[in-house]
Protein backbone atom coordinates (compact mmCIF):
# COMPACT_ATOMS: atom_id res chain seq x y z
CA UNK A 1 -18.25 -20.11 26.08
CA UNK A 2 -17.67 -20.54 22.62
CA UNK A 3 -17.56 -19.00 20.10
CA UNK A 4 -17.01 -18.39 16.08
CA UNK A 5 -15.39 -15.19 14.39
CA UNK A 6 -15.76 -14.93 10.36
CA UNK A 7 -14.68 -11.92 8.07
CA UNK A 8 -14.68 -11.33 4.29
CA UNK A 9 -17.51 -13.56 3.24
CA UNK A 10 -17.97 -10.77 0.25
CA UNK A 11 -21.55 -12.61 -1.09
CA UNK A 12 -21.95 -11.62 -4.73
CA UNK A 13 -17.94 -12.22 -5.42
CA UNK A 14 -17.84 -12.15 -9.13
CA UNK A 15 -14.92 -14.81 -9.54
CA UNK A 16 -13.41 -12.90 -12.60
CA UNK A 17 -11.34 -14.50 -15.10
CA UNK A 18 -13.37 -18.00 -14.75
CA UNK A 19 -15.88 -17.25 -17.46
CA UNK A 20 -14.52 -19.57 -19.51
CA UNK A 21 -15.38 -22.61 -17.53
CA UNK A 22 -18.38 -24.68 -18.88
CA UNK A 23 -21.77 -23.26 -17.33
CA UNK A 24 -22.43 -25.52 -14.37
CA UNK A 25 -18.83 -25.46 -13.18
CA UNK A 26 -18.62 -22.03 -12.96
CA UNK A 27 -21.87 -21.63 -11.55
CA UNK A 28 -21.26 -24.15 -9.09
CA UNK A 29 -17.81 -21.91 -7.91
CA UNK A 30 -20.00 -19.06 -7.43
CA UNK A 31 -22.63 -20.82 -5.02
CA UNK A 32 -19.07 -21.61 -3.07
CA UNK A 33 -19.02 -18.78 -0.85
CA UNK A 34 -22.62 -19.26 0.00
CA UNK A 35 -21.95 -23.26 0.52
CA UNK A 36 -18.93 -22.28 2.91
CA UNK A 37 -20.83 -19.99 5.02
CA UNK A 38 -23.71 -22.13 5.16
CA UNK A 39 -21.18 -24.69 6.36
CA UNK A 40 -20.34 -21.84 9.11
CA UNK A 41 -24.23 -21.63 10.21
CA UNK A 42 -24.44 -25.08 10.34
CA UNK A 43 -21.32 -25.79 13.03
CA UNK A 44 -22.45 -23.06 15.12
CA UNK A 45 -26.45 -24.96 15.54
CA UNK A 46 -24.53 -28.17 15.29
CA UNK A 47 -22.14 -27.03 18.28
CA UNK A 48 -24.49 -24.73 20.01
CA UNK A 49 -22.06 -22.49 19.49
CA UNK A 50 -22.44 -18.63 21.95
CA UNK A 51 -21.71 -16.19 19.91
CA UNK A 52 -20.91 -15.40 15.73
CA UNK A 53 -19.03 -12.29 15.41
CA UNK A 54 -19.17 -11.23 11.30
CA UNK A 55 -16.14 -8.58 11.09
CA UNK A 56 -17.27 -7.06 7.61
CA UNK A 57 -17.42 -6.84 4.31
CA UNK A 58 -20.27 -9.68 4.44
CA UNK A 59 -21.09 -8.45 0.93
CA UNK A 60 -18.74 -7.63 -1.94
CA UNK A 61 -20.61 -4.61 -2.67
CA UNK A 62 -23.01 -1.86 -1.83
CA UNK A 63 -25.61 -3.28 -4.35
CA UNK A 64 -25.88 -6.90 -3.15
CA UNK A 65 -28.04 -8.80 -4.94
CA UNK A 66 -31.71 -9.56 -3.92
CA UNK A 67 -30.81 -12.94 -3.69
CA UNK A 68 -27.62 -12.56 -1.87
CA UNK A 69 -29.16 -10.71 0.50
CA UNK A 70 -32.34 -13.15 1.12
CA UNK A 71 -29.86 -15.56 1.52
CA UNK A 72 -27.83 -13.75 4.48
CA UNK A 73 -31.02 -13.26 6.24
CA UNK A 74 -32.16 -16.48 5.82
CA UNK A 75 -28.59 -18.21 7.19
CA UNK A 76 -28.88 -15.38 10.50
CA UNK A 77 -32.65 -16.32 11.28
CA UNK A 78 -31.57 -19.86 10.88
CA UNK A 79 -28.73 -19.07 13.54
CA UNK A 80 -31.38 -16.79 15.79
CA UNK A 81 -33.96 -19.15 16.12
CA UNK A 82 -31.23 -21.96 17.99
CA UNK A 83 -30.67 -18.81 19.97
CA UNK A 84 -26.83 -18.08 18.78
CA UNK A 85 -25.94 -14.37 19.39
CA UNK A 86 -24.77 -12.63 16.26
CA UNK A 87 -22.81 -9.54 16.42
CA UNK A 88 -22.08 -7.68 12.66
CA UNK A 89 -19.96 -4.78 11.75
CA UNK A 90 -20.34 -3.65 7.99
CA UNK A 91 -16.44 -3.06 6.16
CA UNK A 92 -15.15 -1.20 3.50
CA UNK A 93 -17.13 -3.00 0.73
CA UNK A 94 -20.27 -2.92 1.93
CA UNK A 95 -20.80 0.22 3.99
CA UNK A 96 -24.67 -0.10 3.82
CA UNK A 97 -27.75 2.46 5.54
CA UNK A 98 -29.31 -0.05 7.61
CA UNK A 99 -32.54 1.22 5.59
CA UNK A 100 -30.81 -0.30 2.87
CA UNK A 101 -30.12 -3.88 4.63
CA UNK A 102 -32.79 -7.16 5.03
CA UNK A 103 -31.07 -7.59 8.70
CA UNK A 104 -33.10 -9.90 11.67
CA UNK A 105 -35.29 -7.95 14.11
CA UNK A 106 -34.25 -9.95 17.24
CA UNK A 107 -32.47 -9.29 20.97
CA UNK A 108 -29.93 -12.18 19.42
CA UNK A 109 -28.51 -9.75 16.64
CA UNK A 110 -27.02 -6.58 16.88
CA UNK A 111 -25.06 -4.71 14.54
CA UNK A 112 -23.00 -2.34 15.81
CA UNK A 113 -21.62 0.77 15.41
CA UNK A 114 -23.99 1.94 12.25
CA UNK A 115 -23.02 5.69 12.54
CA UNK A 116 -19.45 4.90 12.45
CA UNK A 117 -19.06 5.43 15.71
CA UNK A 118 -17.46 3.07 18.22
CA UNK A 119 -19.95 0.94 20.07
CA UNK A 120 -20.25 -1.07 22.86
CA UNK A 121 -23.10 -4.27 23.59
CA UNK A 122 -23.05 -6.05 26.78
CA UNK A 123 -24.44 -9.69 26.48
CA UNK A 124 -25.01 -12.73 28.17
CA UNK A 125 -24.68 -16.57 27.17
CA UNK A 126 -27.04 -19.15 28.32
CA UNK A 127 -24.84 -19.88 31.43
CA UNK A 128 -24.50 -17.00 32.59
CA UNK A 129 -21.43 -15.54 31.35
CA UNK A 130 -20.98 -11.81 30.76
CA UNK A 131 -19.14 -10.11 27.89
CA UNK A 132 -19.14 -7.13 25.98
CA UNK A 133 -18.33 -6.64 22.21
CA UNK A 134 -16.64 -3.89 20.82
CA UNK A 135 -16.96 -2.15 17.19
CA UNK A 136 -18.06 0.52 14.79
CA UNK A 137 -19.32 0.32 11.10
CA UNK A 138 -17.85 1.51 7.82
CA UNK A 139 -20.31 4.13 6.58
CA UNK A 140 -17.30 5.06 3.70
CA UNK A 141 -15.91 3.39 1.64
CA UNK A 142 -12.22 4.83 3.26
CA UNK A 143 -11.53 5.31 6.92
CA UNK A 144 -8.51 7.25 7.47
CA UNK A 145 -8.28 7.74 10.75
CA UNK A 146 -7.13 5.05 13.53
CA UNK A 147 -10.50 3.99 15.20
CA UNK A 148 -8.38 2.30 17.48
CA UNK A 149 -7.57 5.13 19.75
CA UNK A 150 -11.43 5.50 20.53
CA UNK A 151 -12.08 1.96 22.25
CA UNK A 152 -13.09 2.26 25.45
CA UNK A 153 -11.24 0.38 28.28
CA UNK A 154 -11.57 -2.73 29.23
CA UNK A 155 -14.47 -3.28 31.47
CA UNK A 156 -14.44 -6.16 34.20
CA UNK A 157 -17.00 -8.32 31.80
CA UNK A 158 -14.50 -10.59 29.25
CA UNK A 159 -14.29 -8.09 26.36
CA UNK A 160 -14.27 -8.28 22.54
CA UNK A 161 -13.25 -6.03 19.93
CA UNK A 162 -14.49 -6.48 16.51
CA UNK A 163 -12.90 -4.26 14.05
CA UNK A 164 -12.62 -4.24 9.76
CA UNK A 165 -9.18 -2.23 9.30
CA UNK A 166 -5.45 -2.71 8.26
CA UNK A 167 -2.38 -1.86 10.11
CA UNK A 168 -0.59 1.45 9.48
CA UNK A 169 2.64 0.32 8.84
CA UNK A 170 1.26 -1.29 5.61
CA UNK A 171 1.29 1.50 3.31
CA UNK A 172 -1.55 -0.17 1.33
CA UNK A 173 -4.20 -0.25 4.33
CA UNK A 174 -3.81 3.17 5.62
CA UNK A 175 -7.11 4.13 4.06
CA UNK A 176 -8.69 1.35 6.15
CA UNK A 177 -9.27 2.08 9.53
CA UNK A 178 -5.40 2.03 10.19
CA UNK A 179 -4.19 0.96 13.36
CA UNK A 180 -0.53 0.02 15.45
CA UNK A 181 -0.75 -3.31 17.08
CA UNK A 182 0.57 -2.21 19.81
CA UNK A 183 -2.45 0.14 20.38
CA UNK A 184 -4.87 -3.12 20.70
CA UNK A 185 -2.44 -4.86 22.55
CA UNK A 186 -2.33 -1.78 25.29
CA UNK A 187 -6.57 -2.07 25.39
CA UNK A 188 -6.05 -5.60 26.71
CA UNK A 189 -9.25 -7.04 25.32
CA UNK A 190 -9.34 -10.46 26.13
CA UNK A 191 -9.96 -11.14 22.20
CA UNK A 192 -10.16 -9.10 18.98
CA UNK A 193 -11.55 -10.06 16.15
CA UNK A 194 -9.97 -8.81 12.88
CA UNK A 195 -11.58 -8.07 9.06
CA UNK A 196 -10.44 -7.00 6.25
CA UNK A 197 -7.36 -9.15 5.60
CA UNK A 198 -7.77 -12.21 3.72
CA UNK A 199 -5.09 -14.04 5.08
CA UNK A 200 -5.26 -16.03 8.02
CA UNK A 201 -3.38 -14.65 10.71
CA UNK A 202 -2.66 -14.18 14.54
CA UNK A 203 -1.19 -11.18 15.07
CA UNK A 204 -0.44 -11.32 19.40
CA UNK A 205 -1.38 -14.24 21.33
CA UNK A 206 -1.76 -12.28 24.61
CA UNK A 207 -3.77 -10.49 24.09
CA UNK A 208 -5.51 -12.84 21.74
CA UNK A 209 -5.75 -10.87 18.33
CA UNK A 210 -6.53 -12.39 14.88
CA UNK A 211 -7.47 -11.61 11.36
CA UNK A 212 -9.61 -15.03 10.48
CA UNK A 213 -8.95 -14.44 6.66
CA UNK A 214 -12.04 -14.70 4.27
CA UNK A 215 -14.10 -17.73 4.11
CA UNK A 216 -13.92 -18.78 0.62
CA UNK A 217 -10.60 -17.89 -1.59
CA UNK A 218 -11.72 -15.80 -4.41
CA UNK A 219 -8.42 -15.82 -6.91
CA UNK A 220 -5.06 -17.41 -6.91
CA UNK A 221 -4.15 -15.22 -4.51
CA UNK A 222 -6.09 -16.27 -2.02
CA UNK A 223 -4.75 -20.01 -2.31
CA UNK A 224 -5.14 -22.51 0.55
CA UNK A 225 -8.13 -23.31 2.75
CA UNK A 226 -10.25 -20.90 3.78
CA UNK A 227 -12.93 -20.80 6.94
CA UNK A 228 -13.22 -19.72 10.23
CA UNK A 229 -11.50 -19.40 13.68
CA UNK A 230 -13.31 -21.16 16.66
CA UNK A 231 -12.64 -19.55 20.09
CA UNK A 232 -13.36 -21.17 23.57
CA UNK A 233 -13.46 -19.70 26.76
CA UNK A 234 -12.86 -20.43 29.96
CA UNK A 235 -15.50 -19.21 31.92
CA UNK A 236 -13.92 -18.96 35.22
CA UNK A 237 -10.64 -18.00 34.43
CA UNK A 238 -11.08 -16.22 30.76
CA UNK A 239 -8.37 -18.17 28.90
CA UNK A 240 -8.96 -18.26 25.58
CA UNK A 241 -8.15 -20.16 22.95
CA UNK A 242 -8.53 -20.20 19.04
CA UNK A 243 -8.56 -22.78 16.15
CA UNK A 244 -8.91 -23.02 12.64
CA UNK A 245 -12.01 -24.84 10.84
CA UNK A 246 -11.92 -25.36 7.34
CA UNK A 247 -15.37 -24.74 5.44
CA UNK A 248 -14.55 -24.00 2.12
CA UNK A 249 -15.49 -26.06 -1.00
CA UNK A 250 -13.26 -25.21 -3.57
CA UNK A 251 -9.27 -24.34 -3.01
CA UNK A 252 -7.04 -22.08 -5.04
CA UNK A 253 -3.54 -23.23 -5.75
CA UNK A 254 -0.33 -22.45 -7.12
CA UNK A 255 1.91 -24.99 -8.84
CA UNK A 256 4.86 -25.03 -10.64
CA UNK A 257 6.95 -26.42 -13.35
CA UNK A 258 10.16 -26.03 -14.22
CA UNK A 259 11.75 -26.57 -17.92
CA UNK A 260 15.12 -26.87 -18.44
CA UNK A 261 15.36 -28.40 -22.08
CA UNK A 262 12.81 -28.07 -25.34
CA UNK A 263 10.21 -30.32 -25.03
CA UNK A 264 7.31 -32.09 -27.17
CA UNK A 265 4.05 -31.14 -27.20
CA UNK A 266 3.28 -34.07 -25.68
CA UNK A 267 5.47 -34.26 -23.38
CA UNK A 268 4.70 -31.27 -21.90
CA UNK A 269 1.25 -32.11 -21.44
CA UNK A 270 2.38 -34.91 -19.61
CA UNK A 271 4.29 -32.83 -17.41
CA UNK A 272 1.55 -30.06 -16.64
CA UNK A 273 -1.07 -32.83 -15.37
CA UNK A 274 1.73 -35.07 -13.34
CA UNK A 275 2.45 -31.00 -11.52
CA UNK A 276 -1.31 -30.69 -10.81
CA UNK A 277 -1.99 -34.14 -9.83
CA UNK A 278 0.13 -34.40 -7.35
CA UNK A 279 -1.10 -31.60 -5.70
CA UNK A 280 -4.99 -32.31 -6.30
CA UNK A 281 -6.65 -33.63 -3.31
CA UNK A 282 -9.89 -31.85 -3.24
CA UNK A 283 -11.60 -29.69 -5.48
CA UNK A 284 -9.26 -27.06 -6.60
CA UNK A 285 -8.62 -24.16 -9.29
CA UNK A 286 -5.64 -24.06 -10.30
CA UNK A 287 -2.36 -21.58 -11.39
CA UNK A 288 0.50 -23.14 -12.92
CA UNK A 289 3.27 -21.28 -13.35
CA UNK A 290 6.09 -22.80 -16.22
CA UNK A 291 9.70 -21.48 -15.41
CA UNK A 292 11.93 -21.83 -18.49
CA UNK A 293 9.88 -20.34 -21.36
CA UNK A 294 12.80 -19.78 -22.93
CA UNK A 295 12.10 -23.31 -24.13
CA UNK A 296 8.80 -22.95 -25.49
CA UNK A 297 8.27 -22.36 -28.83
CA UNK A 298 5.69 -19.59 -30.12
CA UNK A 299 3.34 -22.14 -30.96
CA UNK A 300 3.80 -23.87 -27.67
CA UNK A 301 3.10 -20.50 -25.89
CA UNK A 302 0.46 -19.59 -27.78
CA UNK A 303 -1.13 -23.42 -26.93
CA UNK A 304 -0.61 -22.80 -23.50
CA UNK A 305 -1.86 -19.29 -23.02
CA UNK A 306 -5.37 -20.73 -24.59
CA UNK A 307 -8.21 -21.70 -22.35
CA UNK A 308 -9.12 -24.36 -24.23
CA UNK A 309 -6.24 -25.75 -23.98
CA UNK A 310 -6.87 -25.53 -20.08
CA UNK A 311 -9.99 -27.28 -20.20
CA UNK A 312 -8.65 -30.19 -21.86
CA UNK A 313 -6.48 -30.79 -19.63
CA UNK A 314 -8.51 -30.40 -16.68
CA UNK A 315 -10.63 -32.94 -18.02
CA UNK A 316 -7.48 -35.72 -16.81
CA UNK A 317 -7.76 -33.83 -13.17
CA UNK A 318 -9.79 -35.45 -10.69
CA UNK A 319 -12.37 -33.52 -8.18
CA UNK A 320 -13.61 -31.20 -10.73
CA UNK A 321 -10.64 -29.39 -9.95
CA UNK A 322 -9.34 -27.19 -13.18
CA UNK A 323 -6.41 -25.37 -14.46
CA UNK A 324 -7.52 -21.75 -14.62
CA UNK A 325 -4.65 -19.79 -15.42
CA UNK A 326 -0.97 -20.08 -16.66
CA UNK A 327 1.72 -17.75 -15.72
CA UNK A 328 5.38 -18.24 -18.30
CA UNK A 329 8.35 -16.68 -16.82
CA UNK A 330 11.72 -16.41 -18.53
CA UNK A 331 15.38 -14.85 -18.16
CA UNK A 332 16.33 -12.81 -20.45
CA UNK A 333 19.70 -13.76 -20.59
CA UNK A 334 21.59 -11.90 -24.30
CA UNK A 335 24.82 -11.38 -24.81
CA UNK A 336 24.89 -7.36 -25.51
CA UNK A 337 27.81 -5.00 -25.51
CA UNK A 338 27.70 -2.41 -23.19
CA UNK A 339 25.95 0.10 -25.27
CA UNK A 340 23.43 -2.45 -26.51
CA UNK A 341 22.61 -3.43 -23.45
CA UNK A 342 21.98 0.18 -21.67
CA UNK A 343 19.47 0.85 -24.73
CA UNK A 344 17.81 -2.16 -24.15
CA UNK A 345 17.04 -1.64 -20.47
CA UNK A 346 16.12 2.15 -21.09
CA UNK A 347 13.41 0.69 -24.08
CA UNK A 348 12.46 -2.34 -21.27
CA UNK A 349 12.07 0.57 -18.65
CA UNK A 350 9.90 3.04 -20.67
CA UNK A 351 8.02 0.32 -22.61
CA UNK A 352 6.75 -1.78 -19.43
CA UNK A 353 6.99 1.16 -17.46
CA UNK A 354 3.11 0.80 -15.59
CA UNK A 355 2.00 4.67 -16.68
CA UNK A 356 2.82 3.41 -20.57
CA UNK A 357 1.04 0.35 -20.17
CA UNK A 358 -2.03 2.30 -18.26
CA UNK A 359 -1.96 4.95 -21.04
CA UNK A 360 -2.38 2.19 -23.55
CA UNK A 361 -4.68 0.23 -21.42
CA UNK A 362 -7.60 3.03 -21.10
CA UNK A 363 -9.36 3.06 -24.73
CA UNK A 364 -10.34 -0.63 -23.53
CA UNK A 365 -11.21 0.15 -20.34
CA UNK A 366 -13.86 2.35 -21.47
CA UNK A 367 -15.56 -0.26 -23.64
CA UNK A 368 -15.96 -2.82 -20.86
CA UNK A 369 -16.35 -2.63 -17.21
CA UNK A 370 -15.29 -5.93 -16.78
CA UNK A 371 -11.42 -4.65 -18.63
CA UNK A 372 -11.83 -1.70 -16.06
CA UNK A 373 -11.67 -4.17 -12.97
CA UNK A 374 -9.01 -6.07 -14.79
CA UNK A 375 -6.88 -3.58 -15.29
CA UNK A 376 -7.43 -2.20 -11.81
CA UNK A 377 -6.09 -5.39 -10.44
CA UNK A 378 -2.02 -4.58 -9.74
CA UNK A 379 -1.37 -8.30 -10.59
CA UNK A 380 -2.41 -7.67 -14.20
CA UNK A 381 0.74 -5.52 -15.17
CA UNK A 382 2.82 -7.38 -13.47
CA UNK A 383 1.81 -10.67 -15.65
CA UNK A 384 1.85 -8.39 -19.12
CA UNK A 385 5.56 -7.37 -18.33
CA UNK A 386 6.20 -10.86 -17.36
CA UNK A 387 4.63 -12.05 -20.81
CA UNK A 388 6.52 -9.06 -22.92
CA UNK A 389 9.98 -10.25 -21.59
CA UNK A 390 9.21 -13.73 -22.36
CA UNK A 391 8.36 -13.02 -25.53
CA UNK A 392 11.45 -10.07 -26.40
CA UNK A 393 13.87 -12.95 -24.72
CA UNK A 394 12.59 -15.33 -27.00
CA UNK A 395 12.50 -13.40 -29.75
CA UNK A 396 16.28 -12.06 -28.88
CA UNK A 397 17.51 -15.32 -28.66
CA UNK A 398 16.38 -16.79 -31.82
CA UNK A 399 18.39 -12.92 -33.75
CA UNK A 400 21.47 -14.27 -31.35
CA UNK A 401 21.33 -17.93 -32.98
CA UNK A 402 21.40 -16.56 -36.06
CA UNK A 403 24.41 -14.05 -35.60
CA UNK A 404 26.44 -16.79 -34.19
C-alpha cells in the first residue's frame, strides 16, 4: 500500500509583504501553492498511489475564493476518477459547513469527522488490504480540548489517525486541539498523520507519527523545501515507512552577511549578491540579514531598507529568485557610566516595550486591514525593536565620537 499524507496547503495564501514585486512575478508566487499541490495530484495518478490523506487547513480561510475552491475540486475529481482514495479533515483555518464546501460526491472521498466529532472509515485498496482512518473536523476556529483522548482503539485492520492540532506542552498550540505525544503513542496506530505545523517533522518512529509541514513555504519563516511525506506499507507484515518528496516551486531562504569594517556602496552591493548567489540554486525569495550595521551609514540604511533597491539587485540573481526582505542587526555597544547606562535601559525597556509599540501601532491599524495582519504578526515587533536599536546605537556612537 502506499500512500501520500499532505497538510497546510492554505489555497488563497495572500503572500504579504511581496506586493512590491513586478506583476507577473508576484502573480506567478501566488499560483505556487496551487502548482505544488498539483504536483502532489499528479505523483499520486503517476504512482497509483492508495490513499491521500489532506490533514487540514486546505484553505487559508473560511471565505475561499470561487476559484480556489473550483480548483480543489477539480485536482480531487482528477485524483477520484484514477480511483485514489482521499480522506480530508478541515483545520483551524478553514472550519467550513460542508453546505458551504464544492467537495466530490464519490465512495473514493470522505471527509471525516464534520460535526467535530471523532470519526472512524474503514476502507479497502485495490488488493485487498484493509485499513481504517481516524479523525474529526475543526468546526471552530479554537479547539481547546485534547481530541486525543477520544480515539478509539486500535482495531485489528492497519489504522490511521489523521488529526490538525498542536502539542500541549507548546504554550502557543494549546488552543489547537492540544495533545501529549505520549497519548498517540499509547493508541498504537500504525501511522498518524499530523496538521497544523508547518515544519516538517517526525515526532516517534514507532509508532510512526509525523507532522508533513505545509506544501508550499509562505514567508521567510517557512524557509526550505516544502512537499509531502510518502508512506509505504507492507501489506503482510504492516511496516511502514515514510519519505519526503519535494513539490514546491519557489523556496524561502535566509542568508547572511556579516560587516566588520565601513564599506562602499559598491562594495556592498557586491557583497549582498556574492551572499545570495551562492546560495541560489532554484527559484528562491530571499531574507538577508546584515550583522554589523553599526557600519552602515544612514544613507546606506536607508538604501538598503528600500525595495527598489531589492529589485535591482535581484535582477543579477539567477532563477527568478529575489531579495524580498532585509533584516540590520547591531550591538549597541556605548561607553555609559553607571547612571547613564540604567536610564538608558529603563527608556530602551519602556520605549520598545511591545504594549507601547501596540498602543502606537493601532490608529494605523484601523485604516488598513492589510497593517492589521501586519501588526498581528509577532515577528513585526521584534524587527521594529531590532531597527530602533540599530538606529539609537548608531546614532549614540556618532555623540560618543564627538565627545572623545
Amino acid at each position: 500500500m502506499k500512500f501520500i499524507h499532505l497538510a497546510d496547503t492554505h489555497l488563497d495564501s495572500p503572500f504579504l509583504g511581496l506586493s512590491f514585486l513586478p506583476s507577473n512575478q508576484f502573480n506567478q508566487i501566488k499560483k505556487a501553492t496551487e502548482n505544488s499541490f498539483t504536483k502532489i495530484v499528479d505523483y499520486a495518478i503517476d504512482n497509483q498511489v492508495d490513499l491521500v490523506l489532506l490533514a487540514g487547513d486546505n484553505f487559508d480561510s473560511i471565505h475561499p475564493s470561487p476559484h480556489s475552491q473550483l480548483f480543489f475540486k477539480e485536482q480531487l475529481d482528477r485524483l477520484i476518477d484514477n480511483k485514489i482514495q482521499v480522506v480530508m479533515i478541515l483545520g483551524n483555518h478553514d472550519y467550513m459547513k460542508i453546505q458551504d464546501l464544492i467537495l466530490p460526491q464519490s465512495p473514493y472521498f470522505k471527509l471525516l469527522g464534520q460535526n467535530q466529532e471523532i470519526e472512524k472509515v474503514s476502507l479497502q485498496t485495490k488488493t485487498g488490504f484493509n485499513y481504517d482512518v481516524v479523525g474529526f473536523s475543526y468546526q471552530q476556529n479554537h479547539i481547546h480540548e485534547d481530541m486525543a483522548l477520544k480515539f478509539p482503539t486500535k482495531s485489528s485492520n492497519y489504522t490511521m489517525g489523521l488529526m490538525h492540532a498542536g502539542q500541549a506542552a507548546n504554550k502557543n498550540q494549546d488552543n489547537y486541539a492540544p495533545f501529549k505525544l505520549s497519548e498517540l503513542q499509547n493508541l498504537n496506530y500504525d501511522y498518524f498523520a499530523l496538521g497544523h505545523i508547518h515544519l516538517r517533522q517526525t515526532l516517534s518512529q514507532n509508532p510512526l507519527i509525523a507532522y508533513s509541514g505545509n506544501i508550499q513555504g509562505r514567508h521567510i519563516n517557512e524557509s526550505g523545501d516544502k512537499g509531502f511525506l510518502l508512506g509505504q506499507v507492507d501489506e503482510n507484515t504492516k511496516a511502514t515507512s515514510i519519505n519526503f518528496v519535494p513539490t514546491s516551486d519557489i523556496i524561502w531562504q535566509r542568508a547572511e552577511l556579516k560587516l566588520n569594517v565601513p564599506l562602499s556602496r559598491t562594495q556592498l552591493i557586491e557583497k549582498v549578491v556574492q551572499i545570495l548567489a551562492q546560495n541560489n540554486h532554484q527559484t528562491t525569495l530571499f531574507g538577508l540579514t546584515i550583522n554589523g550595521a553599526q557600519y552602515l551609514s544612514d544613507e546606506d540604511r536607508e538604501f538598503l531598507l528600500d525595495s527598489d533597491a531589492w529589485l535591482e539587485i535581484s535582477k543579477q540573481l539567477d532563477f527568478d529568485s529575489s531579495l524580498v526582505k532585509i533584516y540590520l542587526t547591531d550591538k549597541v555597544d556605548i561607553s555609559l557610566s553607571n547612571n547613564d547606562q540604567d536610564y538608558f535601559n529603563q527608556a530602551k525597556q519602556e520605549v520598545l516595550s511591545h504594549d507601547y509599540l501596540l498602543q502606537l501601532a493601532k490608529s494605523l491599524a484601523k485604516k488598513s486591514e492589510y497593517a492589521q495582519k501586519i501588526i498581528d504578526d509577532p515577528s513585526f515587533f521584534k524587527e521594529v525593536e531590532k531597527m530602533a536599536t540599530v538606529k539609537l546605537g548608531h546614532d549614540l556612537r556618532d555623540i560618543e565620537d564627538e565627545t572623545d
